[in-house]
C-alpha atoms as a PDB file:
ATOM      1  CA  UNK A   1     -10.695  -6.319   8.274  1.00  0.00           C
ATOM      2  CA  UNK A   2      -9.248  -6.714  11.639  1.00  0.00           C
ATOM      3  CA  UNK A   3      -5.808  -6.574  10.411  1.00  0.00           C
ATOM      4  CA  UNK A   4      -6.701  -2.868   9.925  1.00  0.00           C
ATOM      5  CA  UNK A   5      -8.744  -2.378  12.856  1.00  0.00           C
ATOM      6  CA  UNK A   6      -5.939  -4.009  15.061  1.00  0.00           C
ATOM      7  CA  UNK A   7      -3.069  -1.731  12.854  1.00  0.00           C
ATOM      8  CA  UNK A   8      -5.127   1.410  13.835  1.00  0.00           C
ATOM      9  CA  UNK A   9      -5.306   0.762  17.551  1.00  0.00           C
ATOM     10  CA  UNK A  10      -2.095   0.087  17.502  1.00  0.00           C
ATOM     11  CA  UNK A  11      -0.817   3.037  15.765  1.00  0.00           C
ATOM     12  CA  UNK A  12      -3.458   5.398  18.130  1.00  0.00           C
ATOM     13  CA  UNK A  13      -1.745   3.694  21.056  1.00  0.00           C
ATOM     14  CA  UNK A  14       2.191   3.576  20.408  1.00  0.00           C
ATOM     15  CA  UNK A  15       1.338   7.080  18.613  1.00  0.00           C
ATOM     16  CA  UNK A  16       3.473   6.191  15.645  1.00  0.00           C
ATOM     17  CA  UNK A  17       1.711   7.995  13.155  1.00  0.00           C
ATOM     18  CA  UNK A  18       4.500   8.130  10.282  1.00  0.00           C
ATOM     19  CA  UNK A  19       4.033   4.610   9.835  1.00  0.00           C
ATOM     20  CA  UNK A  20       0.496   5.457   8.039  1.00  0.00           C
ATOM     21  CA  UNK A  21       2.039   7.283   5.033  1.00  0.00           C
ATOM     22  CA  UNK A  22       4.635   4.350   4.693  1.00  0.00           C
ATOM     23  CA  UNK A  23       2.174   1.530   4.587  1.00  0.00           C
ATOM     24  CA  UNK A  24      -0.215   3.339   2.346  1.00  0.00           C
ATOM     25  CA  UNK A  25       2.307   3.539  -0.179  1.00  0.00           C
ATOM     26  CA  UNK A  26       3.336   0.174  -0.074  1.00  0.00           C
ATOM     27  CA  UNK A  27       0.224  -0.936  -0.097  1.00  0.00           C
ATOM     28  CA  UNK A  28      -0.758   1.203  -3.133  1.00  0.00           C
ATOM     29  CA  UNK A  29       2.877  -0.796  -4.772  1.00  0.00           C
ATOM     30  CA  UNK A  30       1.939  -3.253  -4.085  1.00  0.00           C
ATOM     31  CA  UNK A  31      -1.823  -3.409  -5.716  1.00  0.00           C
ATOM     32  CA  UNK A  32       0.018  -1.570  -8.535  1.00  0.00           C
ATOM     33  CA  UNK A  33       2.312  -4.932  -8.989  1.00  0.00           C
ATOM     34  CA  UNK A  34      -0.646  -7.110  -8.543  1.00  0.00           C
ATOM     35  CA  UNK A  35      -2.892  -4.990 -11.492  1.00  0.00           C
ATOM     36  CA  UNK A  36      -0.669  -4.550 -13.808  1.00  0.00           C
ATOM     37  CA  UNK A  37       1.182  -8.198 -13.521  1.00  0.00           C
ATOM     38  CA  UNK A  38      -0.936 -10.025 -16.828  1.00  0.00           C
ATOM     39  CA  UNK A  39      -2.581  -6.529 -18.496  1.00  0.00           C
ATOM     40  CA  UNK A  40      -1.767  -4.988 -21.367  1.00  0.00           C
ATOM     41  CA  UNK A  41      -1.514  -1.721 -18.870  1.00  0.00           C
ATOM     42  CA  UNK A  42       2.057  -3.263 -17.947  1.00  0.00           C
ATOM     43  CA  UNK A  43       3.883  -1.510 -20.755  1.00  0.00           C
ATOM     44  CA  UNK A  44       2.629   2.279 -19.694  1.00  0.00           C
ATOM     45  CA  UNK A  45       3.440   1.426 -16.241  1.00  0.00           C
ATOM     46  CA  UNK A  46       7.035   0.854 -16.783  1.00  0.00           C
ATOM     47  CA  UNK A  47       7.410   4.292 -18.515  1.00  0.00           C
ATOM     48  CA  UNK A  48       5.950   5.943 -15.653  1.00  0.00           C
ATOM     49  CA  UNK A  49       9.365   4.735 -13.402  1.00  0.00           C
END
């Protein structure tokens, strides 16, 4: 949890708020990868892309 406490200070600090959207959606990629690596959700997942 202080990796996002840390990431917040330093994005209220440097002001670089467009990084927010840009980690959020690799981070949301990235759980995707990590749910749907050994389910059998894997299959409607790839028709979505």
């Amino acid at each position: 949890m202080s990796f996002f406490f840390e990431f917040y200070k330093f994005l209220k600090i440097r002001k670089k708020y467009w990084l927010l959207p840009i980690i959020v959606i690799l981070m949301l990629f990235g759980f995707l990868i990590v749910l749907t690596e050994g389910t059998a959700v894997a299959p409607f997942i790839y028709q979505l892309f």
